[in-house]
Protein backbone atom coordinates (compact mmCIF):
# COMPACT_ATOMS: atom_id res chain seq x y z
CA UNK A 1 159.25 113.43 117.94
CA UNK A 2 158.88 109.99 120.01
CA UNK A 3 157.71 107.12 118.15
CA UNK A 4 155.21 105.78 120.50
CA UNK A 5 153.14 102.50 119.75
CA UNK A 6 150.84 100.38 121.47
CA UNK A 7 151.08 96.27 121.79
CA UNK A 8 148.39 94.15 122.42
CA UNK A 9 149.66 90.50 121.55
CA UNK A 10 153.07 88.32 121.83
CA UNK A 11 153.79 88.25 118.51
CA UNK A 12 153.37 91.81 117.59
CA UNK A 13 156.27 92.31 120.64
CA UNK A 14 158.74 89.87 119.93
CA UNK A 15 158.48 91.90 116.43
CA UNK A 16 158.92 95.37 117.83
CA UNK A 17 161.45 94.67 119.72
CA UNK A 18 163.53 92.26 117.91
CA UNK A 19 163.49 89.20 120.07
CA UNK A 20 163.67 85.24 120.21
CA UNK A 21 160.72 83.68 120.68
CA UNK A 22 160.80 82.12 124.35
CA UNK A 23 158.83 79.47 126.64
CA UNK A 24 157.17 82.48 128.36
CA UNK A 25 154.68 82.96 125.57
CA UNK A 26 152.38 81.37 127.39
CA UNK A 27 152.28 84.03 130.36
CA UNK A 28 152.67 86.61 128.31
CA UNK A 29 149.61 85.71 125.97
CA UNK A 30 147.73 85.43 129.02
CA UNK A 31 148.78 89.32 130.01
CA UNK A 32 147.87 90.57 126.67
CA UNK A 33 144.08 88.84 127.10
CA UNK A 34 143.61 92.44 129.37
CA UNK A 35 146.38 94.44 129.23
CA UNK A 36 148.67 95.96 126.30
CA UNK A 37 152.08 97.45 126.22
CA UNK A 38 153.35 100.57 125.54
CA UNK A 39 156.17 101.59 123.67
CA UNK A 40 158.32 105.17 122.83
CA UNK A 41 161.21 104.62 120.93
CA UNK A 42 161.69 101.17 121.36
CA UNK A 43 161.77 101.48 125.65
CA UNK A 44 158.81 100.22 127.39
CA UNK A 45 157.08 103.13 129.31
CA UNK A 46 153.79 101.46 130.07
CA UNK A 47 153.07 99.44 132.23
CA UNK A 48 155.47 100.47 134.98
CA UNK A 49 157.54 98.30 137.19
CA UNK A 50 155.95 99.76 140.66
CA UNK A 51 152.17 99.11 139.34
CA UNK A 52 153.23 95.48 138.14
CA UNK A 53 154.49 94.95 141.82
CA UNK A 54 151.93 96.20 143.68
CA UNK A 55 149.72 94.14 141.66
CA UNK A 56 151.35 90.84 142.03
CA UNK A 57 151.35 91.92 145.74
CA UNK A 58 147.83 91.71 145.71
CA UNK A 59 147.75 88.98 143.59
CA UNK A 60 150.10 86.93 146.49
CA UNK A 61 147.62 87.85 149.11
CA UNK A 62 144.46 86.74 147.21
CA UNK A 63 146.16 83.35 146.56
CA UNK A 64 147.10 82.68 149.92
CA UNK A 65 143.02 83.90 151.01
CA UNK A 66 142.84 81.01 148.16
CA UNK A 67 144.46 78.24 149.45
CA UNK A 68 143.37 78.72 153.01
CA UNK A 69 139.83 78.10 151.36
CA UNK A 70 140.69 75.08 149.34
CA UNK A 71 142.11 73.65 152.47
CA UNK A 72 139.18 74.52 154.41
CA UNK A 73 136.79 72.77 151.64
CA UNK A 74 139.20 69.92 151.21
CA UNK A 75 138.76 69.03 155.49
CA UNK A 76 135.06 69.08 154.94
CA UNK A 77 135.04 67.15 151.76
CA UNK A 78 136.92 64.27 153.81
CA UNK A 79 134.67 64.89 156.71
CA UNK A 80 131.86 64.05 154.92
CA UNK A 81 133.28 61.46 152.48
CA UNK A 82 134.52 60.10 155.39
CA UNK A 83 131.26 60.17 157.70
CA UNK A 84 130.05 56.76 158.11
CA UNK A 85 133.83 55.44 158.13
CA UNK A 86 134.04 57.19 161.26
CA UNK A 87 131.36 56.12 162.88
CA UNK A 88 131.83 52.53 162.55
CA UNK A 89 135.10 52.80 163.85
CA UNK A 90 134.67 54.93 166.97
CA UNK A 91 131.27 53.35 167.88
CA UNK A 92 133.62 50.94 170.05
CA UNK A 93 134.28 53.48 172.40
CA UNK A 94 131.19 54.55 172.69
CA UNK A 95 128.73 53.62 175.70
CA UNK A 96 125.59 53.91 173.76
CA UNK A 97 127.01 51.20 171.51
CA UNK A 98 127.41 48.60 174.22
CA UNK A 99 124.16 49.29 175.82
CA UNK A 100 122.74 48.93 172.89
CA UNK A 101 123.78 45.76 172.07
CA UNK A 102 123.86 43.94 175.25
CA UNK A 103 120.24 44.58 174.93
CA UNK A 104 119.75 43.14 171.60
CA UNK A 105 121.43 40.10 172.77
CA UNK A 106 119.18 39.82 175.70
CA UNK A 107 115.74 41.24 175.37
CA UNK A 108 113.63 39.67 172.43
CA UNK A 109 111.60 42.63 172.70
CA UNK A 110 114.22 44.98 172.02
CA UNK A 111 115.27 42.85 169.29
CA UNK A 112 111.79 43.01 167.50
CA UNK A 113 111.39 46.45 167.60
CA UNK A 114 114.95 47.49 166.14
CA UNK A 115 113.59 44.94 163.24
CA UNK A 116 109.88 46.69 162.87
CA UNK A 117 111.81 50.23 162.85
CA UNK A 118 114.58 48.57 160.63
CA UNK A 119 117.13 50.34 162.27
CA UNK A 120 121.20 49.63 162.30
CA UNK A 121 124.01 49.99 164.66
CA UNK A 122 125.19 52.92 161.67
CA UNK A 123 121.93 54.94 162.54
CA UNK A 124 122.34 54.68 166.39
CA UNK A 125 125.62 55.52 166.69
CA UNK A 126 125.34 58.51 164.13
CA UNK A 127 125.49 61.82 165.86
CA UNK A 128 122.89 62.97 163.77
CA UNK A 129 120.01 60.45 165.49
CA UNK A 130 121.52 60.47 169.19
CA UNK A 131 118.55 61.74 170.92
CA UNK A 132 116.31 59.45 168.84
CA UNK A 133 119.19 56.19 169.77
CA UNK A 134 119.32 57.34 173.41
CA UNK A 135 115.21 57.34 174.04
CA UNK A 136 115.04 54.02 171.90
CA UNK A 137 117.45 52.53 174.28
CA UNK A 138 115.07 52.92 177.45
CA UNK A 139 111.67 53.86 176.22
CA UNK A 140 109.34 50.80 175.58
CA UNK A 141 106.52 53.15 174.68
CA UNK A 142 108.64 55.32 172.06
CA UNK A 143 109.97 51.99 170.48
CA UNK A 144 106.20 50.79 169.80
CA UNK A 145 105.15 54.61 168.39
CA UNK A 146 108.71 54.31 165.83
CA UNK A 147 108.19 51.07 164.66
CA UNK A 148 104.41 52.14 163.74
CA UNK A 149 105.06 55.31 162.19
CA UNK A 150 107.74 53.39 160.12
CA UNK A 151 105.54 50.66 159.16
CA UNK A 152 102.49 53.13 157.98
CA UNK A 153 104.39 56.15 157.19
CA UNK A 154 104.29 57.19 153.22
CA UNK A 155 107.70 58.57 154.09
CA UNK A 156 109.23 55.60 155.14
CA UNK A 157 107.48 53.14 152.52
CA UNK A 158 110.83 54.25 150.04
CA UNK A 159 113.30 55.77 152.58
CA UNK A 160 114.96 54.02 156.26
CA UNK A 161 115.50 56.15 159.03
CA UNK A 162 119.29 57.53 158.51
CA UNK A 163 118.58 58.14 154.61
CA UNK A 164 118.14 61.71 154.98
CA UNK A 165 121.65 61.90 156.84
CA UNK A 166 122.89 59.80 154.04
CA UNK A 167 121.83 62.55 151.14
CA UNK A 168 123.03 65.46 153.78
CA UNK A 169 126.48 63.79 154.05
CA UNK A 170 126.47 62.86 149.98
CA UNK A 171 125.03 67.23 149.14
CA UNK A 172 127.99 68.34 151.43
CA UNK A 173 130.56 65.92 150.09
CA UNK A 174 129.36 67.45 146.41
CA UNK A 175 128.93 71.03 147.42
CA UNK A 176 132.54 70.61 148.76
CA UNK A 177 134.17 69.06 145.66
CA UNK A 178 132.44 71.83 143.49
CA UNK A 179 134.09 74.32 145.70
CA UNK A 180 137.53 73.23 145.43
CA UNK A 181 137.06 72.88 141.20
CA UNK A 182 135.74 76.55 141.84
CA UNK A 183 138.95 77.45 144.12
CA UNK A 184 141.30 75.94 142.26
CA UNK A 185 140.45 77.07 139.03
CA UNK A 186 140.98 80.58 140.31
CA UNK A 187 143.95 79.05 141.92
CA UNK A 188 145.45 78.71 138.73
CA UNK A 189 144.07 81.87 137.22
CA UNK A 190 145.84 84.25 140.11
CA UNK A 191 148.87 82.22 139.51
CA UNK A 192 149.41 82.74 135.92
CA UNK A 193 148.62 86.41 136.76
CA UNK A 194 151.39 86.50 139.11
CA UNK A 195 153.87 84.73 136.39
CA UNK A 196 152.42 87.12 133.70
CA UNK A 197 153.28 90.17 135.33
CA UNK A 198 156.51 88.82 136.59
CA UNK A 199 157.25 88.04 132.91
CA UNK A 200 156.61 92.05 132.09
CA UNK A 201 158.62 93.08 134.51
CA UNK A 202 161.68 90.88 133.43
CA UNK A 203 161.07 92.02 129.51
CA UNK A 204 161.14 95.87 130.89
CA UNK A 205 164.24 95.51 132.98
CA UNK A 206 165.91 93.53 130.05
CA UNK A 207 164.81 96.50 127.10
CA UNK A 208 165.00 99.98 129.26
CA UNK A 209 168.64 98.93 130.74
């Protein structure tokens, strides 16, 4: 009658099957966390080779699914991190800019107000305020209204206008860094699936030759 037993840890194998220890423990400690072994006289007959491929097959596909998402979080990590860099640097090239402060250096007026609604060139030029820039920039009447609602607001007796962009860009720059953590911890997971099963498949190949 077969002698059939059932292995559920590295050490227990190595035993069984009369074997050096190796620098694979590692992966295959991490396929005994859910799986176990089979054995009948000696030969491996669980798990088989096919299942162990089609499962690392899997595996590859889910890592790749993987990476292509810690890319994706990685561009808008830098996107954000990299917000107001941008801005200061392309608001050269940017009409509004110029208008903006050809005006400053010649209207008084214009001047004041940009004072009273303590606004800076980083707020204009941010995509995020461009209608409020643009009507600034030619409405004498909306200038007056801003600078008051600044000056009385409760809102704006802590805050500037462009803070709320500021915490927006600072939230995504977070949210985006907890997502790759998140990513590449299962990253790493899949992988040493992948190796673990790839170590099985070596061991079964090596003992049922």
């Amino acid at each position: 009658m077969p002698l059939t037993k059932t292995i559920n840890n590295y050490e227990t194998f190595i035993q069984e099957l009369k074997l050096e220890k190796k620098d694979d423990k590692a992966y295959m400690d991490a396929f005994f966390k859910r799986k176990f072994i089979i054995l009948e006289d000696k030969r491996i007959i669980h798990p088989k080779i096919r299942d162990l491929e089609e499962k690392i097959k899997e595996l590859t596909i889910a890592k790749d699914k993987l990476k292509g998402l810690k890319k994706y979080w990685e561009k808008e990590k830098d996107k954000a991190q990299n917000y107001y860099r941008d801005i200061k640097f392309r608001k050269y090239l940017k009409g509004r800019f110029w208008k903006h402060k050809i005006k400053q250096a010649t209207n008084p007026e214009y001047r004041e107000d940009i004072k009273n609604c303590k606004l800076t060139d980083e707020v204009l030029m941010d995509p995020e305020y461009g209608t409020l820039a643009d009507t600034f920039l030619v409405d004498y009447d909306y200038r007056k209204k801003l600078a008051d609602t600044v000056n009385r607001s409760i809102i704006y007796k802590d805050n500037i206008i462009g803070d709320h962009n500021k915490k927006r860009q600072q939230f995504k720059k977070e949210n985006a860094q907890k997502k790759i953590e998140q990513i590449t911890e299962k990253l790493h997971s899949t992988n040493l699936d992948i190796l673990a099963f790839e170590t099985v498949i070596k061991y079964i190949k090596l003992i049922n030759k």
